[in-house]
C-alpha atoms as a PDB file:
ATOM      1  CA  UNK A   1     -65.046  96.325 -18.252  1.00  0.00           C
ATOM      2  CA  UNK A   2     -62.671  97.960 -20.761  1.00  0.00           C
ATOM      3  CA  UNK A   3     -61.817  95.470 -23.753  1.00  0.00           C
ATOM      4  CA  UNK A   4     -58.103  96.773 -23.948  1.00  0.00           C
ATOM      5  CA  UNK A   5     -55.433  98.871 -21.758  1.00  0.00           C
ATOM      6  CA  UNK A   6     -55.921 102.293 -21.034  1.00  0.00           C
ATOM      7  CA  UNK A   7     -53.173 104.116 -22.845  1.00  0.00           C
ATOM      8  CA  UNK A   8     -50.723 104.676 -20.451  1.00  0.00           C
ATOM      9  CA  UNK A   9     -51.001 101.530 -18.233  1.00  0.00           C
ATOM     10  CA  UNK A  10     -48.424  99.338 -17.876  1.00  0.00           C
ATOM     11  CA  UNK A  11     -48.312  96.895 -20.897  1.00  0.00           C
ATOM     12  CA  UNK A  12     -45.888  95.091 -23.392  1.00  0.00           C
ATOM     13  CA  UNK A  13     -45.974  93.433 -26.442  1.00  0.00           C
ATOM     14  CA  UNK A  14     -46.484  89.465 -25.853  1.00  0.00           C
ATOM     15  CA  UNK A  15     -46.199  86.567 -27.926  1.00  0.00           C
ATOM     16  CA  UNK A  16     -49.114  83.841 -27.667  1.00  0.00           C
ATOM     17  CA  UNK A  17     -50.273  80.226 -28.547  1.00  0.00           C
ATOM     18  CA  UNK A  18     -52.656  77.800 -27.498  1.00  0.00           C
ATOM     19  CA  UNK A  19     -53.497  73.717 -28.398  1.00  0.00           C
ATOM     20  CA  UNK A  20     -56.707  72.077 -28.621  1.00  0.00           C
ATOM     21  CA  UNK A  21     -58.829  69.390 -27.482  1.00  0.00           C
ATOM     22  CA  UNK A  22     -60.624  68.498 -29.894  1.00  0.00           C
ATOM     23  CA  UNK A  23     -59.181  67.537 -33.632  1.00  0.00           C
ATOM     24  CA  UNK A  24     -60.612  69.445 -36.418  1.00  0.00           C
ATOM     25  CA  UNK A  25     -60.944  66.397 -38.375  1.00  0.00           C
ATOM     26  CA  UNK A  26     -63.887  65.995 -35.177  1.00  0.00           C
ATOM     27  CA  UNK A  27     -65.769  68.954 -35.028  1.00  0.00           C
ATOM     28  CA  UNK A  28     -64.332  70.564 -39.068  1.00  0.00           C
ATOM     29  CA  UNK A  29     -62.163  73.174 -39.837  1.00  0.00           C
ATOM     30  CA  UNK A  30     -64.809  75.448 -40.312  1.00  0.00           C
ATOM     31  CA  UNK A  31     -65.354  75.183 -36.952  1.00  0.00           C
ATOM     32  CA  UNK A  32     -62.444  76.112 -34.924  1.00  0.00           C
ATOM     33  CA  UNK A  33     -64.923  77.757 -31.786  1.00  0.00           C
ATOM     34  CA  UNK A  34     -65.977  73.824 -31.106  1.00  0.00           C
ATOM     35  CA  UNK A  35     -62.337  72.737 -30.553  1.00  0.00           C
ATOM     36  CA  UNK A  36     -61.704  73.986 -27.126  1.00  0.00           C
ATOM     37  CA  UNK A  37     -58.145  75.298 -25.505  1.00  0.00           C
ATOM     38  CA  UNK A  38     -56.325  72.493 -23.849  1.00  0.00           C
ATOM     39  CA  UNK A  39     -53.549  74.787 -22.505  1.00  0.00           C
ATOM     40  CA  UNK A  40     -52.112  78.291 -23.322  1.00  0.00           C
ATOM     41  CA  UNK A  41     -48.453  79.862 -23.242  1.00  0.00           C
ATOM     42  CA  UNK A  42     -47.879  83.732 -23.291  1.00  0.00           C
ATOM     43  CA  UNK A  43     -44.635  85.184 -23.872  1.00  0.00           C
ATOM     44  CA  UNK A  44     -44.823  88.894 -21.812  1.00  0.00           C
ATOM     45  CA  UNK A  45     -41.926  91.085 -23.082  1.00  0.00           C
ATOM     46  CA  UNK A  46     -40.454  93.538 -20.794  1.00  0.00           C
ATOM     47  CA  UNK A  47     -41.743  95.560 -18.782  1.00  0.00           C
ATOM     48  CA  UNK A  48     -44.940  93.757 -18.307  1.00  0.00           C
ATOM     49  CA  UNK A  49     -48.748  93.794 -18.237  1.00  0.00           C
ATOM     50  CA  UNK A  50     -50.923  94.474 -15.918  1.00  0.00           C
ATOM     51  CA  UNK A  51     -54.104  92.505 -15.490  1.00  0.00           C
ATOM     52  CA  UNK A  52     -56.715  92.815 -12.462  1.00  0.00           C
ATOM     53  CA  UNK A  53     -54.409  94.833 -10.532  1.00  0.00           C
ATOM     54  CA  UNK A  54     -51.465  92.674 -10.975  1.00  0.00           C
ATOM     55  CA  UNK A  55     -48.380  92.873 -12.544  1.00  0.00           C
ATOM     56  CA  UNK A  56     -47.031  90.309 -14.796  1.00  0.00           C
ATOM     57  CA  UNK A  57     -43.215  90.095 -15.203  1.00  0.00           C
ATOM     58  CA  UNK A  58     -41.837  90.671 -18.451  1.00  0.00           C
ATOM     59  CA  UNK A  59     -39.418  88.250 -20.489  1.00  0.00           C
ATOM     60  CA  UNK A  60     -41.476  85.965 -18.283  1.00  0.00           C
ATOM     61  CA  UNK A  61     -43.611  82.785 -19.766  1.00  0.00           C
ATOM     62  CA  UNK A  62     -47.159  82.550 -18.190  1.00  0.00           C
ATOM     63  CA  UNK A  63     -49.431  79.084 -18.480  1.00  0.00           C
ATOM     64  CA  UNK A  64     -52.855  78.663 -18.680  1.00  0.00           C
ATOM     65  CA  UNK A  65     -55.027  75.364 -17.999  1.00  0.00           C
ATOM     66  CA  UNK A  66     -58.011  74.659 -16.586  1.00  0.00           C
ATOM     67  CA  UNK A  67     -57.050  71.349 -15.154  1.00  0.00           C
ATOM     68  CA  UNK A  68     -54.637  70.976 -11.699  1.00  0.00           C
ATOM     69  CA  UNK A  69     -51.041  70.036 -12.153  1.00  0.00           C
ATOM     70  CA  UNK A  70     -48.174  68.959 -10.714  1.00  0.00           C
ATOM     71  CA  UNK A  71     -46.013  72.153  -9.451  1.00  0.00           C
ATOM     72  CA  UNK A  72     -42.879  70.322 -10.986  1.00  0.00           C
ATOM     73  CA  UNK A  73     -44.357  70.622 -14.301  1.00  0.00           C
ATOM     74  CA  UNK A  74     -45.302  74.678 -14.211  1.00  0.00           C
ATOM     75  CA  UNK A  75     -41.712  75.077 -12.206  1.00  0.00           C
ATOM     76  CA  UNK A  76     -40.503  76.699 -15.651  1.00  0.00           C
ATOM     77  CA  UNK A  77     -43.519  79.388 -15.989  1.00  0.00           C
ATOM     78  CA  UNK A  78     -43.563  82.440 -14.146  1.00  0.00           C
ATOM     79  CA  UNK A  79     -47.737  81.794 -13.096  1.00  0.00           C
ATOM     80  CA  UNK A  80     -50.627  79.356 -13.634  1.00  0.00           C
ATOM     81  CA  UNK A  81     -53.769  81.104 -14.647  1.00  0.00           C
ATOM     82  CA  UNK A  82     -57.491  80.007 -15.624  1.00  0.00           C
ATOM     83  CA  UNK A  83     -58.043  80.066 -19.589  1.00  0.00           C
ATOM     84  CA  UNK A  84     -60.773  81.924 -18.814  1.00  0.00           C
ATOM     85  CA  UNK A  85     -59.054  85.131 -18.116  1.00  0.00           C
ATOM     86  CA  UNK A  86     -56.360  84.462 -20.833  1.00  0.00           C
ATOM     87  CA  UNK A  87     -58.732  86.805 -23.176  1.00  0.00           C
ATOM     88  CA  UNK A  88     -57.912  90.139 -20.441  1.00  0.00           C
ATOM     89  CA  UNK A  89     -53.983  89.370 -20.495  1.00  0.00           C
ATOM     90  CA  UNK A  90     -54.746  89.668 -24.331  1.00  0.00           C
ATOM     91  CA  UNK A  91     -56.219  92.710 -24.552  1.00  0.00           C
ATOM     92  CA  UNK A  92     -54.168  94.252 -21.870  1.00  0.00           C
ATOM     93  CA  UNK A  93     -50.943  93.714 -24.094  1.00  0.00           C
ATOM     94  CA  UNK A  94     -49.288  96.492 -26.402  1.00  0.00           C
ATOM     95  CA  UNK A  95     -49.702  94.207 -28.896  1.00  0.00           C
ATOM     96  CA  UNK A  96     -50.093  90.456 -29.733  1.00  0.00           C
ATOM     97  CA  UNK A  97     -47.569  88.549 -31.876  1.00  0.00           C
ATOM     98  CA  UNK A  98     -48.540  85.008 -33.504  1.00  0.00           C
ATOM     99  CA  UNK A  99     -48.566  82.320 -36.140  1.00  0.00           C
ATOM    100  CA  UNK A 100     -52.235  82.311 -37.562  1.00  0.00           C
ATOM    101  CA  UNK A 101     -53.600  84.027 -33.766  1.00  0.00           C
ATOM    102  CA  UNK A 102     -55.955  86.177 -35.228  1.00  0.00           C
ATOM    103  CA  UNK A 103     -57.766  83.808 -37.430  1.00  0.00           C
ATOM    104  CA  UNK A 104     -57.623  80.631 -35.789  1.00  0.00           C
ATOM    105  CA  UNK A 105     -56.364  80.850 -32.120  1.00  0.00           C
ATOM    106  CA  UNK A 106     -58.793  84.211 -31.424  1.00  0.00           C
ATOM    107  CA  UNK A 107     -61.783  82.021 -32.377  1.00  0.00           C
ATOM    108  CA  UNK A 108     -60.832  79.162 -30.629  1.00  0.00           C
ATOM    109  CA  UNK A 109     -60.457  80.833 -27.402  1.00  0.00           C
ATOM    110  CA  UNK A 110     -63.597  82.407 -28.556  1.00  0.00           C
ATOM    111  CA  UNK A 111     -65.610  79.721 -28.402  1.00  0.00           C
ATOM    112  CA  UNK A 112     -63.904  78.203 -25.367  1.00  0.00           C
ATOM    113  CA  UNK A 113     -64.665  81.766 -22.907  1.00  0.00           C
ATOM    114  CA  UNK A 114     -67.937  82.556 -24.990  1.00  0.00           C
ATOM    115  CA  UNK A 115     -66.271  86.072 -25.444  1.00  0.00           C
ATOM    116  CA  UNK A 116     -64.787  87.654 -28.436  1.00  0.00           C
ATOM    117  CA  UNK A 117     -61.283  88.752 -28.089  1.00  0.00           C
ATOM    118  CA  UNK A 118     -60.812  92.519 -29.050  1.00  0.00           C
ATOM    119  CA  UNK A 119     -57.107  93.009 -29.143  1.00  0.00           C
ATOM    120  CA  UNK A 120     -56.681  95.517 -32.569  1.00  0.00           C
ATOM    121  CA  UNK A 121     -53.140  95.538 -32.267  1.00  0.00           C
ATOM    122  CA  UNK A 122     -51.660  91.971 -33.864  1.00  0.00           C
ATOM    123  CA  UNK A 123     -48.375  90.981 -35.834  1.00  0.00           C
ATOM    124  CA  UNK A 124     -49.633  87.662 -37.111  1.00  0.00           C
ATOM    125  CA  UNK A 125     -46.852  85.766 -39.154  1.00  0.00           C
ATOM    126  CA  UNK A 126     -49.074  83.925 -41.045  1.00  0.00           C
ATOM    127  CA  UNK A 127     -50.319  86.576 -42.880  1.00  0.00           C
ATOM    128  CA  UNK A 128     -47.062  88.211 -43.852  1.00  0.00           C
ATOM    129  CA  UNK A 129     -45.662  84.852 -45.066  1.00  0.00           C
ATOM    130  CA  UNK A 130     -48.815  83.485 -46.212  1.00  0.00           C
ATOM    131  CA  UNK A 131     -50.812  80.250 -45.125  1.00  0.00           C
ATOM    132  CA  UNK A 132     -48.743  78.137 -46.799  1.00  0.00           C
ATOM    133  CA  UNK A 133     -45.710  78.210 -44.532  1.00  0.00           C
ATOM    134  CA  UNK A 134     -45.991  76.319 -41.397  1.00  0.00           C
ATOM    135  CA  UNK A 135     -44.530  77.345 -38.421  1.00  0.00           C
ATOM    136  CA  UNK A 136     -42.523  74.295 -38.005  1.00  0.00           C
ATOM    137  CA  UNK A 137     -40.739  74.474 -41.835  1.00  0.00           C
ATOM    138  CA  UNK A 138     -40.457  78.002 -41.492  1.00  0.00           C
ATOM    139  CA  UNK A 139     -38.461  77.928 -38.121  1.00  0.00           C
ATOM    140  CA  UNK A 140     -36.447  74.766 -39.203  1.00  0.00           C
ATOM    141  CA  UNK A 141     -35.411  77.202 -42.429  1.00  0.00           C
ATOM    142  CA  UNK A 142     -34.276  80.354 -40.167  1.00  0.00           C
ATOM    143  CA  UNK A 143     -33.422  78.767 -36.911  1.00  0.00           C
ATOM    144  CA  UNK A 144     -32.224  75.294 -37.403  1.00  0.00           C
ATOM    145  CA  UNK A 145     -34.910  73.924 -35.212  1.00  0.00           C
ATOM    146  CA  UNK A 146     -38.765  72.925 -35.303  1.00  0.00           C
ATOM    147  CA  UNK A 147     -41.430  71.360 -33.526  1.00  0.00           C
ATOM    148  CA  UNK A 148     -40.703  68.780 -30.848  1.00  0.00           C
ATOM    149  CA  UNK A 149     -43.918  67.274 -31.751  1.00  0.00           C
ATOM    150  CA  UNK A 150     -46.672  66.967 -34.442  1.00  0.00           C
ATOM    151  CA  UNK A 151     -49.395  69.332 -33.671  1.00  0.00           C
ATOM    152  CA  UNK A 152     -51.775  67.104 -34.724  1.00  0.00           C
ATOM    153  CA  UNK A 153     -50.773  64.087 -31.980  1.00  0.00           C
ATOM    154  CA  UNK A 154     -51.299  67.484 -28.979  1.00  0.00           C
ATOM    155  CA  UNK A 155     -55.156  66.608 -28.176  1.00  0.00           C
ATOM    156  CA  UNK A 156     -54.962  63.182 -28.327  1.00  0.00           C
ATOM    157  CA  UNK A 157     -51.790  63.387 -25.644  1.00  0.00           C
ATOM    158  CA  UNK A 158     -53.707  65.806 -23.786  1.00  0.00           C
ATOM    159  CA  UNK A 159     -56.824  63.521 -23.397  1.00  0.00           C
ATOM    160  CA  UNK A 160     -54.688  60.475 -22.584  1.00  0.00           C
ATOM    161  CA  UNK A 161     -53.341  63.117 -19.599  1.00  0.00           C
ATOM    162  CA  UNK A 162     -50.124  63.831 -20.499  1.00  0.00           C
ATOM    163  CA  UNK A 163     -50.946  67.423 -19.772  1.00  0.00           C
ATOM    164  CA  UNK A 164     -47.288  68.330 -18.929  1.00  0.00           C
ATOM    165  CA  UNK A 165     -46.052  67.338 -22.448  1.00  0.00           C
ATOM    166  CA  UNK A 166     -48.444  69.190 -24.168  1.00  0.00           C
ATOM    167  CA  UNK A 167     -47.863  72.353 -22.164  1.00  0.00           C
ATOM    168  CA  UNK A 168     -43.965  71.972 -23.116  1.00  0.00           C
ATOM    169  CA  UNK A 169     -44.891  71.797 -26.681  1.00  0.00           C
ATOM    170  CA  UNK A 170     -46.703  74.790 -26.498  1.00  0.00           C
ATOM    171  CA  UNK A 171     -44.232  76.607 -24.872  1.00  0.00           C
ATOM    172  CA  UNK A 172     -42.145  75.323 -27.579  1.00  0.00           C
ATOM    173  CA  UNK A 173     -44.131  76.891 -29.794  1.00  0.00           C
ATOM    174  CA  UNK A 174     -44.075  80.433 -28.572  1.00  0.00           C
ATOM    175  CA  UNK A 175     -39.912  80.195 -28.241  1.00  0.00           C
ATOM    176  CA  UNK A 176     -40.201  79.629 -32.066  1.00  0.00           C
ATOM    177  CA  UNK A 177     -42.626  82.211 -32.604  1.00  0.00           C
ATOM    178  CA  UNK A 178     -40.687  84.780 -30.875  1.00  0.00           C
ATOM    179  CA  UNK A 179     -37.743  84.172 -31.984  1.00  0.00           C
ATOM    180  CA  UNK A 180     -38.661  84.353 -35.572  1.00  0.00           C
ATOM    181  CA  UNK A 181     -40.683  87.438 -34.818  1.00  0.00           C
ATOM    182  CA  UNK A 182     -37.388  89.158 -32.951  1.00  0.00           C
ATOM    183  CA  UNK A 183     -35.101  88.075 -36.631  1.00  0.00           C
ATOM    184  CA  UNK A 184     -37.632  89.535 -38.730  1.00  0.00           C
ATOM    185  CA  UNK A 185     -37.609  92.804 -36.985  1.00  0.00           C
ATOM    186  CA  UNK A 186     -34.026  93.060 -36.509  1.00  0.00           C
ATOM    187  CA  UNK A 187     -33.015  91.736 -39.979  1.00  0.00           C
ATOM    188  CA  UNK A 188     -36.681  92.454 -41.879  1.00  0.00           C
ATOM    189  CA  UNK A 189     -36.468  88.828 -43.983  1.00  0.00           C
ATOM    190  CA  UNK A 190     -37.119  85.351 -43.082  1.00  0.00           C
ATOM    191  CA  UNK A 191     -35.857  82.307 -44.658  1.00  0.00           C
ATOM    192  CA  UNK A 192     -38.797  80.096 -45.544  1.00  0.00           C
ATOM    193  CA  UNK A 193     -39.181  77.046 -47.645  1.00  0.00           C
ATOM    194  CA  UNK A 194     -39.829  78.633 -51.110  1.00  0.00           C
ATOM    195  CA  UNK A 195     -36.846  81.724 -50.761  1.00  0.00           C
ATOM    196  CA  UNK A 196     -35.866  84.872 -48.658  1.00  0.00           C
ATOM    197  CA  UNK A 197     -38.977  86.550 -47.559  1.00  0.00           C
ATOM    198  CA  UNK A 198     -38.309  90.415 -47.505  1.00  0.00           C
ATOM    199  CA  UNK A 199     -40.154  91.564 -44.282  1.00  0.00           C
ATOM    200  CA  UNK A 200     -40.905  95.592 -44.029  1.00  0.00           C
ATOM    201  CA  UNK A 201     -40.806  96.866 -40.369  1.00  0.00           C
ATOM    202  CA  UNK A 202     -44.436  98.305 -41.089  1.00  0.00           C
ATOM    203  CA  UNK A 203     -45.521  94.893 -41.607  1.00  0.00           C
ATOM    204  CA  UNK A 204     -44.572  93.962 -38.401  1.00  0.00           C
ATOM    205  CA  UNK A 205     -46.568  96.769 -36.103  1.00  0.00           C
ATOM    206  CA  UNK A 206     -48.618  98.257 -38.907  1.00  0.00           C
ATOM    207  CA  UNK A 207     -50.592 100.256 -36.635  1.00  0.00           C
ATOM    208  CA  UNK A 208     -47.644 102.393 -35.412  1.00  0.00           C
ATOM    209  CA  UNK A 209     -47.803 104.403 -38.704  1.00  0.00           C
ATOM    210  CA  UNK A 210     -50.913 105.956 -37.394  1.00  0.00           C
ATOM    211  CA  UNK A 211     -49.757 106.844 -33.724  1.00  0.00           C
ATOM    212  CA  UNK A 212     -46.316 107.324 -33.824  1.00  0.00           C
ATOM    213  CA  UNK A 213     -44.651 110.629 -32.064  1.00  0.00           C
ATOM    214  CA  UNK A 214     -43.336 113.558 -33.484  1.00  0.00           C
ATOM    215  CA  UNK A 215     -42.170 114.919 -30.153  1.00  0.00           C
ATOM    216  CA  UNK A 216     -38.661 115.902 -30.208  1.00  0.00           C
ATOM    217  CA  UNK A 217     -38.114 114.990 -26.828  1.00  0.00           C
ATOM    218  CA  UNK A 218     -39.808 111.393 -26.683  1.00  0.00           C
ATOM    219  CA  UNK A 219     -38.295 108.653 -25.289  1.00  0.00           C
ATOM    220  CA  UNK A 220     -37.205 106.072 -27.966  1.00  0.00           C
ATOM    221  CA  UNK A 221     -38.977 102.928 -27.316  1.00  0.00           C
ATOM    222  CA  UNK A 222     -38.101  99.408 -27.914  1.00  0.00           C
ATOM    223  CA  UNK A 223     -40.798  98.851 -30.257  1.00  0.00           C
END
């Protein structure tokens, strides 16, 4: 099986979290391939992916869980997939945007699927800003809004079953991630907690420097 999208296939950018089951103060920080994936959110931009043969709507949110719900409580996501194929939607994506995906979230799923995710192409905010910066502070500084609920609480609501609220959250958290994501590239600075963070658009796809066209008749594309 091919670990990414043939170039020319359908794909889009999309912008990902997941929560966990397990605390860290449980298994350690080192550790983040013990913690498991409680649920996932994907944000698919426009005009899609295309995973196993089918397409995936753009400016669409897509769940993933491994344990049945109510149909009231997914009515707000586009579909309901396994976690186990969340690492294919992944890697069939233009590119993956984040808030510490790459070194945290990638090895959690990781260690959930007992596959390593191979998506090259990654804006992760965490490492423009710096670990310091939590996503919640951050997006109460730029956007005026935050977390609906302390990240920390998410595994021990999801074990008590209130699978519904943590789904929400996480969906939460991909609205804030995306939205931060879409300021920085169209102003290229964030407002965090220590001062204006000056943003280069290279920073934010860094890997376009190496495959951009030259073509004087090529389409301009959204990214």
């Amino acid at each position: 099986m091919s670990q990414t999208a043939p170039i020319g296939a359908q794909r889009a950018p999309v912008v990902f979290d997941l929560e966990i089951v397990r605390d860290p103060f449980e298994v350690g920080w080192d550790h983040p391939e013990n913690m498991g994936v409680s649920v996932a959110v994907l944000y698919v931009y426009e005009p899609g992916i295309r995973v196993q043969g089918d397409t995936y709507g753009g400016a669409q949110f897509h769940a993933f869980a491994d344990v049945e719900m109510n149909a009231a409580d997914c009515a707000e996501f586009s579909s309901l997939n396994f976690i186990d194929v969340l690492p294919e939607f992944l890697e069939a994506a233009e590119f993956v945007i984040g808030y510490n995906h790459v070194q945290f979230d990638y090895k959690v799923l990781a260690g959930h699927t007992n596959r390593a995710i191979t998506q090259p192409r990654n804006c992760d905010l965490i490492q423009i800003l710096g670990p310091r910066c939590s996503l919640d502070a951050l997006a109460r500084c730029e956007l005026g809004r935050g977390k609906g609920a302390d990240s920390a609480d998410l595994p021990k609501l999801f074990r008590q079953g209130q699978i519904a609220r943590v789904l929400a959250e996480c969906r939460l958290h991909v609205e804030l991630t995306r939205d931060l994501y879409e300021r920085a590239r169209r102003f290229q600075r964030l407002h965090a907690p220590a001062g204006i963070v000056t943003i280069p658009r290279t920073k934010l796809y860094p890997w376009k420097s190496r495959t951009v066209s030259t073509a004087k008749n090529a389409k301009k594309k959204l990214w």
